[in-house]
PDB file of N, CA and C in Angstrom:
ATOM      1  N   UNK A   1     -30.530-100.469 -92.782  1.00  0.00           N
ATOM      2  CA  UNK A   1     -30.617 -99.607 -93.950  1.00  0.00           C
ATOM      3  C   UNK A   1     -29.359 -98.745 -94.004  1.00  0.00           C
ATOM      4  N   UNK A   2     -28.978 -98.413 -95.432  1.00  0.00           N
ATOM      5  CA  UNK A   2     -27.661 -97.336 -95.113  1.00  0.00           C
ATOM      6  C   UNK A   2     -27.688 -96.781 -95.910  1.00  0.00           C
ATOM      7  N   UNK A   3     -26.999 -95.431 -95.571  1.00  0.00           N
ATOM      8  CA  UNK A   3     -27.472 -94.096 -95.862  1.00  0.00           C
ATOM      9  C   UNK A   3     -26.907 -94.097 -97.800  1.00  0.00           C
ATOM     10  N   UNK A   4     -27.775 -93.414 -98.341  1.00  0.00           N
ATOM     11  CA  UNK A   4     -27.432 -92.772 -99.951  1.00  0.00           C
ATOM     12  C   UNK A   4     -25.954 -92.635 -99.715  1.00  0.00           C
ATOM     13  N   UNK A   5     -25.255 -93.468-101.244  1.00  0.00           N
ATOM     14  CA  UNK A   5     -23.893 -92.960-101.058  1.00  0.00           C
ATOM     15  C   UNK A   5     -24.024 -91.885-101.936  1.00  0.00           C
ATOM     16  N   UNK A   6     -23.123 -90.870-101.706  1.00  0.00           N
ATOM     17  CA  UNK A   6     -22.592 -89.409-102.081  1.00  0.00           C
ATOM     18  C   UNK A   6     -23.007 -89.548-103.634  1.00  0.00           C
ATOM     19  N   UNK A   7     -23.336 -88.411-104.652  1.00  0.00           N
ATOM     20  CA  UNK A   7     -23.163 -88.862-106.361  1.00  0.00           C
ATOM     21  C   UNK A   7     -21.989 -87.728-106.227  1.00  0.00           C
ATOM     22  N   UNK A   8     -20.508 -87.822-106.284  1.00  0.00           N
ATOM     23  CA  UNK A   8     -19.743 -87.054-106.653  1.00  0.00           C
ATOM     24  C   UNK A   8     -19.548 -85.841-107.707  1.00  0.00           C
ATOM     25  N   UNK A   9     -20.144 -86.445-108.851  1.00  0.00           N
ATOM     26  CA  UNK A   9     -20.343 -85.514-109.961  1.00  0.00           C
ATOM     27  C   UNK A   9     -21.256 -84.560-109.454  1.00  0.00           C
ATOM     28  N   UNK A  10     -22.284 -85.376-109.387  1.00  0.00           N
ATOM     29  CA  UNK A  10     -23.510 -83.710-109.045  1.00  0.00           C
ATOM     30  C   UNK A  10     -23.461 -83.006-107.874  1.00  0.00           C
ATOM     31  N   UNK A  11     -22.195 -83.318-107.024  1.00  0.00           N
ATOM     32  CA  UNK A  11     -21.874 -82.862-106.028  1.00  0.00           C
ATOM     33  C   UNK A  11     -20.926 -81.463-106.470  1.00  0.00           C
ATOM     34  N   UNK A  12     -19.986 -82.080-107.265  1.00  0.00           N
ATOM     35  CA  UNK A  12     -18.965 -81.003-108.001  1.00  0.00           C
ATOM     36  C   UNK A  12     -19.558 -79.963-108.923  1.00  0.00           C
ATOM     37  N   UNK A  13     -20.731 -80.612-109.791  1.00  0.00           N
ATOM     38  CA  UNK A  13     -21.531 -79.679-110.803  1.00  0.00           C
ATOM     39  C   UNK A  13     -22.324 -78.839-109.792  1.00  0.00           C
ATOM     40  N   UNK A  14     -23.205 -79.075-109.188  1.00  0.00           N
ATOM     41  CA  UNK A  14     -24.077 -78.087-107.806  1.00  0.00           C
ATOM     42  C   UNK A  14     -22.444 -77.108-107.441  1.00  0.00           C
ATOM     43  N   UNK A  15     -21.598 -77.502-106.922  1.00  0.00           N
ATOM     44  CA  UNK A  15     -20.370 -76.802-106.630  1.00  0.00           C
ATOM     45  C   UNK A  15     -19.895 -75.741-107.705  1.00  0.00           C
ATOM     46  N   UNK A  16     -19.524 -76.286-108.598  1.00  0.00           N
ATOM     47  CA  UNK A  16     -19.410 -74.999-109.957  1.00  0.00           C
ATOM     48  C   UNK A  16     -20.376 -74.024-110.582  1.00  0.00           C
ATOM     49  N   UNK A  17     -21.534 -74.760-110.319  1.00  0.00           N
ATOM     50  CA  UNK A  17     -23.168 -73.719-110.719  1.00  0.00           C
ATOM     51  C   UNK A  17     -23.108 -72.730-109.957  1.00  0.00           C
ATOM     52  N   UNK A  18     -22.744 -72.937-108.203  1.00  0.00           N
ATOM     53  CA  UNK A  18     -23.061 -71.813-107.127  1.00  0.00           C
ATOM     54  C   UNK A  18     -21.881 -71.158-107.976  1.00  0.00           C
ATOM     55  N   UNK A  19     -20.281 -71.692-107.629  1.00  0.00           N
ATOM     56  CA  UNK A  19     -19.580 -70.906-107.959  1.00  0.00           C
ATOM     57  C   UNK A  19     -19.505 -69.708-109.357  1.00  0.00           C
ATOM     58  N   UNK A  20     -20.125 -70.129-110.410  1.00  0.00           N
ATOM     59  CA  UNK A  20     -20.296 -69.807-111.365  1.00  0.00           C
ATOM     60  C   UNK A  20     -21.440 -68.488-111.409  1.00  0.00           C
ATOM     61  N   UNK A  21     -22.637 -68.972-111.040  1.00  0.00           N
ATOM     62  CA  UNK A  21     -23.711 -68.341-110.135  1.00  0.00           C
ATOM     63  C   UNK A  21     -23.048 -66.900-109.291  1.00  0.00           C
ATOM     64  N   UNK A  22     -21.927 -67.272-108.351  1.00  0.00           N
ATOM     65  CA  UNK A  22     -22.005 -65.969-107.270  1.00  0.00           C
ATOM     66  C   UNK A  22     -21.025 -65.156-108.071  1.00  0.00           C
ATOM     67  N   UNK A  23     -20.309 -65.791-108.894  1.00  0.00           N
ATOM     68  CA  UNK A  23     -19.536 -64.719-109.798  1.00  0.00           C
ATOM     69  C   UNK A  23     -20.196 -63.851-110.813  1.00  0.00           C
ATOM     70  N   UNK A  24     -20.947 -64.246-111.235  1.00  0.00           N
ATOM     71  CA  UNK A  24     -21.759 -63.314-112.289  1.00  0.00           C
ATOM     72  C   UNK A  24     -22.617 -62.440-111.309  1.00  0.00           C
ATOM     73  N   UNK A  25     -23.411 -62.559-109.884  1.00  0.00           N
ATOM     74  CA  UNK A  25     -23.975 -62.235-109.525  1.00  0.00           C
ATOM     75  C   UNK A  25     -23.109 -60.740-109.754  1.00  0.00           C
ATOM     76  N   UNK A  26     -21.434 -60.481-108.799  1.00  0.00           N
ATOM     77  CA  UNK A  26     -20.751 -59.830-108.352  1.00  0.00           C
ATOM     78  C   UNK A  26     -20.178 -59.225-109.822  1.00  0.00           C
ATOM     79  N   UNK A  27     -20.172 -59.740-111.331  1.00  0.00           N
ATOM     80  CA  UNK A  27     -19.461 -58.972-111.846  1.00  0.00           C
ATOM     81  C   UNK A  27     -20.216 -58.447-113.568  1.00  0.00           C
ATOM     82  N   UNK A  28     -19.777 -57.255-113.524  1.00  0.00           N
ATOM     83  CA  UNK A  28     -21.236 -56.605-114.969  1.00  0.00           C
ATOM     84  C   UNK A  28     -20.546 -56.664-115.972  1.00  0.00           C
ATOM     85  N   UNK A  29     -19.227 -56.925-116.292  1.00  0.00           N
ATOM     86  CA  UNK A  29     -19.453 -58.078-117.570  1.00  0.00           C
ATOM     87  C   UNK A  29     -19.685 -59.112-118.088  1.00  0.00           C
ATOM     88  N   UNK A  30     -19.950 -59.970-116.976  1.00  0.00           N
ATOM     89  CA  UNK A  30     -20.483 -61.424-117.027  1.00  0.00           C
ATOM     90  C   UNK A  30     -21.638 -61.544-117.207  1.00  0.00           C
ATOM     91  N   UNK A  31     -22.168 -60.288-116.140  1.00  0.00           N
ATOM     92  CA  UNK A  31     -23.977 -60.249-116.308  1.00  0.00           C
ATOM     93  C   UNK A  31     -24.339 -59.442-117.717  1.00  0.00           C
ATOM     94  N   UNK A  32     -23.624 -58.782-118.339  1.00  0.00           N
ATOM     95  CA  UNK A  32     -23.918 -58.470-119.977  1.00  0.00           C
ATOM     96  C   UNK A  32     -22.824 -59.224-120.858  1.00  0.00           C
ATOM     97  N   UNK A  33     -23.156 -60.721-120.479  1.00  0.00           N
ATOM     98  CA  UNK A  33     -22.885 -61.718-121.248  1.00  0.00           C
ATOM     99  C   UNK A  33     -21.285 -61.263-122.170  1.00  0.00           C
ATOM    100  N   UNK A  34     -20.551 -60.904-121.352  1.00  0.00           N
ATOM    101  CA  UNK A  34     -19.113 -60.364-122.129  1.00  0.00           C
ATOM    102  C   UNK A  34     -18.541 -61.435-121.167  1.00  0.00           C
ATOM    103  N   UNK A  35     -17.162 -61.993-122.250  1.00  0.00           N
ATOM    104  CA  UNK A  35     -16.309 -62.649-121.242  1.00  0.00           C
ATOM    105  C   UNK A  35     -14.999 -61.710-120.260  1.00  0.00           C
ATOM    106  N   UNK A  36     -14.997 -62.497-119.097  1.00  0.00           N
ATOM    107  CA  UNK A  36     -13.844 -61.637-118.226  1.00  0.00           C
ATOM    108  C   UNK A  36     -12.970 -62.806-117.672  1.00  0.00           C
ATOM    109  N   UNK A  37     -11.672 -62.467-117.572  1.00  0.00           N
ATOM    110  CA  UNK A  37     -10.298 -63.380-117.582  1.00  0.00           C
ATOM    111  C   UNK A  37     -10.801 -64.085-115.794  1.00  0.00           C
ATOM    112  N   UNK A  38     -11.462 -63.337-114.848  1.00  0.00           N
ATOM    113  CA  UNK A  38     -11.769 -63.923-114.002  1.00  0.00           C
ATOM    114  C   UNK A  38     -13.109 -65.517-113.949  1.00  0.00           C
ATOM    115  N   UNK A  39     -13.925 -65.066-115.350  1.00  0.00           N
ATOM    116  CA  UNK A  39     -14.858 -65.598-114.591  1.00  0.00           C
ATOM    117  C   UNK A  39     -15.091 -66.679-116.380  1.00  0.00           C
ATOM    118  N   UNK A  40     -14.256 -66.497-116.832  1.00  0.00           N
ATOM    119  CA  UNK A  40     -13.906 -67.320-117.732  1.00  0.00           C
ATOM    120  C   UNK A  40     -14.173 -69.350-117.529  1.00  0.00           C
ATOM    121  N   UNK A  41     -12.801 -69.193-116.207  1.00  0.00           N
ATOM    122  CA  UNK A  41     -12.125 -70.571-116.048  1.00  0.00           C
ATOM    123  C   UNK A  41     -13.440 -71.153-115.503  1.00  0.00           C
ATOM    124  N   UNK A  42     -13.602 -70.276-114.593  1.00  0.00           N
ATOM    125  CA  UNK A  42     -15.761 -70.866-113.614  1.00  0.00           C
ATOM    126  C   UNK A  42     -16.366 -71.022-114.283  1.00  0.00           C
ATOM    127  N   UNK A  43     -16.500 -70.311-115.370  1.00  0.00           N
ATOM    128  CA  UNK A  43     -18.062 -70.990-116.396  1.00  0.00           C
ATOM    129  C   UNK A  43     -17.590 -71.738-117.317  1.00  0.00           C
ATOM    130  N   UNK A  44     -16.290 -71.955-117.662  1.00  0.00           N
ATOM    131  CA  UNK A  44     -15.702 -73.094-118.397  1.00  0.00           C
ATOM    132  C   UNK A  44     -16.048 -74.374-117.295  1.00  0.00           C
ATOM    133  N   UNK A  45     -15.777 -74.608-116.717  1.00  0.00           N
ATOM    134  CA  UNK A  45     -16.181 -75.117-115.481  1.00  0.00           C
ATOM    135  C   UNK A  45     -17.086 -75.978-115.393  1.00  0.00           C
ATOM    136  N   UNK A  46     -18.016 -74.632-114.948  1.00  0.00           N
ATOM    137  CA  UNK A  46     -19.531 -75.203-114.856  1.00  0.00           C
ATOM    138  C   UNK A  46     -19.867 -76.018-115.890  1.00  0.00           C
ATOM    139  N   UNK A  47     -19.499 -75.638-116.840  1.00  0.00           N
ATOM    140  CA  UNK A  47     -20.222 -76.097-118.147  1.00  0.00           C
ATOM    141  C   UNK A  47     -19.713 -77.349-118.573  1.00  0.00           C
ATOM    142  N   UNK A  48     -18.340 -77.963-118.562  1.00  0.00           N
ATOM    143  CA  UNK A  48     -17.979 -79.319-118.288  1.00  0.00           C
ATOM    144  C   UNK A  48     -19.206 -79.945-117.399  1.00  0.00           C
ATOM    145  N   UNK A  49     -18.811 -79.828-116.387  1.00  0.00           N
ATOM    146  CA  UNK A  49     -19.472 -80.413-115.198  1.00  0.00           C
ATOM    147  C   UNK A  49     -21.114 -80.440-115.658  1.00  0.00           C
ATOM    148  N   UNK A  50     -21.915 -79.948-115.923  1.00  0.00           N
ATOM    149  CA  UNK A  50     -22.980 -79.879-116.722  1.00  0.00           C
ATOM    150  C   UNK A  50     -22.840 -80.974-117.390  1.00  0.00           C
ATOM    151  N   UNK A  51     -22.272 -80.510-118.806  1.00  0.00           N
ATOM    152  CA  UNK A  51     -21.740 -81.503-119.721  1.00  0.00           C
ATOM    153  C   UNK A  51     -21.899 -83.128-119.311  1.00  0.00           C
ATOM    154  N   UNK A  52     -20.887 -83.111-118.527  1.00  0.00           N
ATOM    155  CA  UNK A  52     -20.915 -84.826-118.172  1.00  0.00           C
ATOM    156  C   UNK A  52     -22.157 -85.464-117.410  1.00  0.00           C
ATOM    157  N   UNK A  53     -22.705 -84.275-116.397  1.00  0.00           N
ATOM    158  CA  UNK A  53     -23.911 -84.650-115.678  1.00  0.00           C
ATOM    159  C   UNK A  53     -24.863 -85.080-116.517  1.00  0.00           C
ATOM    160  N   UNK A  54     -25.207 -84.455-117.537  1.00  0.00           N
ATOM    161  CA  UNK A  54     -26.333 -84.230-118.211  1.00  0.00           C
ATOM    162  C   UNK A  54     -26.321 -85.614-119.547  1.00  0.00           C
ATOM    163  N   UNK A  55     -24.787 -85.962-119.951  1.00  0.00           N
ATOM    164  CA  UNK A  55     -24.113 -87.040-120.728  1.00  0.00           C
ATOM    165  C   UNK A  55     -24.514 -88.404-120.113  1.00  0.00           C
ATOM    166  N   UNK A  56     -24.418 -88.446-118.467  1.00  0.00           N
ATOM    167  CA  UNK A  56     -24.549 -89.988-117.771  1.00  0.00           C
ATOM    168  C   UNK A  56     -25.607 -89.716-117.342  1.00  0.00           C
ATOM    169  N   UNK A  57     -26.847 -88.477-117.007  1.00  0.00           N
ATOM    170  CA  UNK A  57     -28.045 -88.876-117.254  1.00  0.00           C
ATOM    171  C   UNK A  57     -28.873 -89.290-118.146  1.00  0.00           C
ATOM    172  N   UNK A  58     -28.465 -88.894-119.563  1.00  0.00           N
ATOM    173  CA  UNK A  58     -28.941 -89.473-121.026  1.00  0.00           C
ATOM    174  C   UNK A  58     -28.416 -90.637-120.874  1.00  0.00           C
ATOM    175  N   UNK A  59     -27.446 -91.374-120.542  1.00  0.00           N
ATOM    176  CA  UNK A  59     -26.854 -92.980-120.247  1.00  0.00           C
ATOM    177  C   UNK A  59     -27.938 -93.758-119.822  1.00  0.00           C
ATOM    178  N   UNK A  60     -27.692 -92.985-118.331  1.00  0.00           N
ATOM    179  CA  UNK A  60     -28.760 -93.805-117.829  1.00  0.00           C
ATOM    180  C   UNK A  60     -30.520 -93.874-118.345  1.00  0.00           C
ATOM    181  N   UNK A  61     -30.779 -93.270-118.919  1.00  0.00           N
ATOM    182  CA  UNK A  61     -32.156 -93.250-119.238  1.00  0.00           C
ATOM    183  C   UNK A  61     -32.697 -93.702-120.688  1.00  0.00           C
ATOM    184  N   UNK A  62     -31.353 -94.093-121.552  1.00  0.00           N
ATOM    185  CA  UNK A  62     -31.676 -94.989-122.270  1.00  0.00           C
ATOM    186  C   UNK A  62     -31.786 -96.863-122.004  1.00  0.00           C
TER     187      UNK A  62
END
């Protein structure tokens, strides 16, 4: 038997969510939904990565 290979994408998207995630935790214009030049590029980010995850799971499930 051999082991699950890696899913890269949802490896990188889980990766940008935390990242995305511990930045808002740490900053109060993010958490009152204002944009900030730091935390911009991360939730641009995340939200790609989302994006495509969520794109080749609708793929696959048609």
């Amino acid at each position: 038997m051999t082991a699950r290979q890696t899913d890269d994408l949802y490896v990188r998207y889980m990766e940008a969510f935390s990242a995305s995630s511990e930045h808002t935790t740490n900053c109060p214009a993010c958490q009152a939904g204002e944009s900030c030049v730091q935390g911009e590029p991360i939730h641009e980010r995340f939200a790609r990565f989302q994006d495509a995850y969520n794109e080749r799971q609708s793929k696959r499930q048609r």
